[in-house]
C-alpha atoms as a PDB file:
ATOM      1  CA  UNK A   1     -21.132  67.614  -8.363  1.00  0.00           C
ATOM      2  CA  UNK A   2     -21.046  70.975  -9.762  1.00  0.00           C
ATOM      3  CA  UNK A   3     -19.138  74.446  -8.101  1.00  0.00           C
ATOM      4  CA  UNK A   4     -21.613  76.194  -6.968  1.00  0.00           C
ATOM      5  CA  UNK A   5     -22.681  79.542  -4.635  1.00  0.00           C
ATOM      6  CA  UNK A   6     -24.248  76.579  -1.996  1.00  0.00           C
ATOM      7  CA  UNK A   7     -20.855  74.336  -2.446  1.00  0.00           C
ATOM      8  CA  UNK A   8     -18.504  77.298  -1.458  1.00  0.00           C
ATOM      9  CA  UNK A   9     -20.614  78.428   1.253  1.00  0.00           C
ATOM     10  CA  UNK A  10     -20.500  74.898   2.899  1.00  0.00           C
ATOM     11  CA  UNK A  11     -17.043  74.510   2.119  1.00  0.00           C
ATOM     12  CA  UNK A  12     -16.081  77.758   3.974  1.00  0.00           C
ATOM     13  CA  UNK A  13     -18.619  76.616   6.941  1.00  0.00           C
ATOM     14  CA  UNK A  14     -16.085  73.397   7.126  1.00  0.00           C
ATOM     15  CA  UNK A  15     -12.956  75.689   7.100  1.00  0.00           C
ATOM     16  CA  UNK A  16     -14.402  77.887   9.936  1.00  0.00           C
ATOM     17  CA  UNK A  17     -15.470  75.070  11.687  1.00  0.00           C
ATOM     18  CA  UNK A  18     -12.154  73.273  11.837  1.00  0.00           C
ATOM     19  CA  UNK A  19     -10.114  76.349  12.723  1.00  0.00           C
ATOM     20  CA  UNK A  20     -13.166  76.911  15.722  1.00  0.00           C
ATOM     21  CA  UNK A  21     -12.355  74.034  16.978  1.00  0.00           C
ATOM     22  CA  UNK A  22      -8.539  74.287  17.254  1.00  0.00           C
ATOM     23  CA  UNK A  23      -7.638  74.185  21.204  1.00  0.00           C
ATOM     24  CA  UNK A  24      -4.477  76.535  21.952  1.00  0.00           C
ATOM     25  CA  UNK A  25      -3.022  74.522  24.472  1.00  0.00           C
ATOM     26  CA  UNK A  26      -3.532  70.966  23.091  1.00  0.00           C
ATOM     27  CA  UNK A  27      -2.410  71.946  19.534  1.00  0.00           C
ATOM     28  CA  UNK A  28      -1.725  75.665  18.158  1.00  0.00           C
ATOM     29  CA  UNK A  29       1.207  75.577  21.576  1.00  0.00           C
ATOM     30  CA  UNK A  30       2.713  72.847  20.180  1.00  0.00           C
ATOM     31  CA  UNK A  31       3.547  74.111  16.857  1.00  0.00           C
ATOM     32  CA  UNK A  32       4.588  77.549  18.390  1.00  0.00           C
ATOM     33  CA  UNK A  33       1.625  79.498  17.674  1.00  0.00           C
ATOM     34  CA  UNK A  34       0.368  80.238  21.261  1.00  0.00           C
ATOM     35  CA  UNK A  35      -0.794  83.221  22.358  1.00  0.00           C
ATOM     36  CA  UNK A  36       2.477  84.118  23.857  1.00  0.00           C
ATOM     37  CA  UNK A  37       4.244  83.511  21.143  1.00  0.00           C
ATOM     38  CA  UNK A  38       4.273  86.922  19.085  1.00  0.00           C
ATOM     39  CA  UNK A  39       4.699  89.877  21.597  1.00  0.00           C
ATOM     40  CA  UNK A  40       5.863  92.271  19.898  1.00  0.00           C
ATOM     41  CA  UNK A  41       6.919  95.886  21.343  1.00  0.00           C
ATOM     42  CA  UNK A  42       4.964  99.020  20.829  1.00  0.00           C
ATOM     43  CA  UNK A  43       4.729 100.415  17.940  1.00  0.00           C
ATOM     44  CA  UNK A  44       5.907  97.171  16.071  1.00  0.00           C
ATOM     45  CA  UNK A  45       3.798  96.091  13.162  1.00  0.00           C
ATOM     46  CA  UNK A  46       2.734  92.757  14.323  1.00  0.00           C
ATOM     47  CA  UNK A  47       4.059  89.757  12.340  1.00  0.00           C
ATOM     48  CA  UNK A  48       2.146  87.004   9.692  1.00  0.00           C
ATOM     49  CA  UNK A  49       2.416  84.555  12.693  1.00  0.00           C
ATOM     50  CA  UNK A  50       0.195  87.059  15.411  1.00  0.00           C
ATOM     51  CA  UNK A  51      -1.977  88.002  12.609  1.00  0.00           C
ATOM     52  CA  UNK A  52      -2.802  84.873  11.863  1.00  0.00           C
ATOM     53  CA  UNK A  53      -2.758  83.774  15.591  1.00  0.00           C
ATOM     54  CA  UNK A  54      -5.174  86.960  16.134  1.00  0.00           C
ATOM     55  CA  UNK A  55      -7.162  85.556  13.505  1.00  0.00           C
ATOM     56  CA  UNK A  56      -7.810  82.135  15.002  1.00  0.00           C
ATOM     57  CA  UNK A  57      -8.842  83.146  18.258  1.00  0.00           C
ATOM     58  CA  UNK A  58     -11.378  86.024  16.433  1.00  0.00           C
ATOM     59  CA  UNK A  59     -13.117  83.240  14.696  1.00  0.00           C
ATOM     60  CA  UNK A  60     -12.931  81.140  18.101  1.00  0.00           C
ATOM     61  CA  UNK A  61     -14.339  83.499  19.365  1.00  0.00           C
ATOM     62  CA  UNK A  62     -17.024  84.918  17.563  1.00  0.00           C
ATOM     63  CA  UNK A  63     -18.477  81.575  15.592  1.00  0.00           C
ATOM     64  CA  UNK A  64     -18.356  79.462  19.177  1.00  0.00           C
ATOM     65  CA  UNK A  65     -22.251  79.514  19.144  1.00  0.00           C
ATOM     66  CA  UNK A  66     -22.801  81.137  15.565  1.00  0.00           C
ATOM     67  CA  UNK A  67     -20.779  77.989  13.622  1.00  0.00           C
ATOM     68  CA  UNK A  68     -23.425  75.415  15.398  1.00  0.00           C
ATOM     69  CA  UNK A  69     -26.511  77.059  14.256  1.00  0.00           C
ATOM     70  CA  UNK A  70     -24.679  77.657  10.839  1.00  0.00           C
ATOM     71  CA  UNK A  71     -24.121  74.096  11.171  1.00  0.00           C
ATOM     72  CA  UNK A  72     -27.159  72.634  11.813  1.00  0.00           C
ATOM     73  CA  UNK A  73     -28.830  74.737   9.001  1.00  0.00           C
ATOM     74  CA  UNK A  74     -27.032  73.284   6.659  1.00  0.00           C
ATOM     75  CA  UNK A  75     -27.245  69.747   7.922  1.00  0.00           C
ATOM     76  CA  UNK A  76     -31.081  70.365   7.768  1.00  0.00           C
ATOM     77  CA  UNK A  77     -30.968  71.982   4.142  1.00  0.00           C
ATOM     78  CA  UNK A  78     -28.691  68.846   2.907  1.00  0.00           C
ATOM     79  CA  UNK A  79     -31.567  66.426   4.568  1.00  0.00           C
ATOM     80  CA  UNK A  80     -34.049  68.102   2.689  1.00  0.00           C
ATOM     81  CA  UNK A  81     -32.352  67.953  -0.274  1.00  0.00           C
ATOM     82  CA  UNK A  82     -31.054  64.610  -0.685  1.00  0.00           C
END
C-alpha cells in the first residue's frame, strides 16, 4: 500500500474520529483532563493541558454530525474501490 493524498486523508478521518468519540466523564476525567481541570485566572495564558482540552471538545463539537457523513463517504468510496 502506497502513501498517498487518499491514505492521509483517511488516516486523519480515523484520528478525528477517535478523539470525537472521547466521553469527558467516562475517560478524559479520569486522566485529569476534565473540563475543570485548567482554570486559569484572567489574563493567564492558558496552559498545553486546556489547549489541548479546548481542542478536544472543538472537534467534539463541531465533527459530531460532520465525522459520520465524512465517514460514510469514505466507507462508500473504499466499497467502490475494492
Amino acid at each position: 500500500m502506497a502513501f498517498t493524498l487518499y491514505s492521509l486523508l483517511q488516516a486523519s478521518l480515523l484520528i478525528v474520529n477517535a478523539v470525537a468519540v472521547l466521553h469527558e466523564e467516562r475517560f478524559l476525567r479520569h486522566v485529569g483532563w476534565g473540563s475543570d481541570q485548567g482554570i486559569g485566572g484572567f489574563g493567564e495564558e492558558p496552559g498545553i493541558k486546556a489547549q489541548l482540552t479546548n481542542l478536544i471538545r472543538s472537534i467534539r463539537t463541531v465533527m459530531r454530525g460532520k465525522g459520520t457523513v465524512f465517514s460514510i463517504i469514505i466507507i462508500i468510496v473504499i466499497i467502490i474501490i475494492i
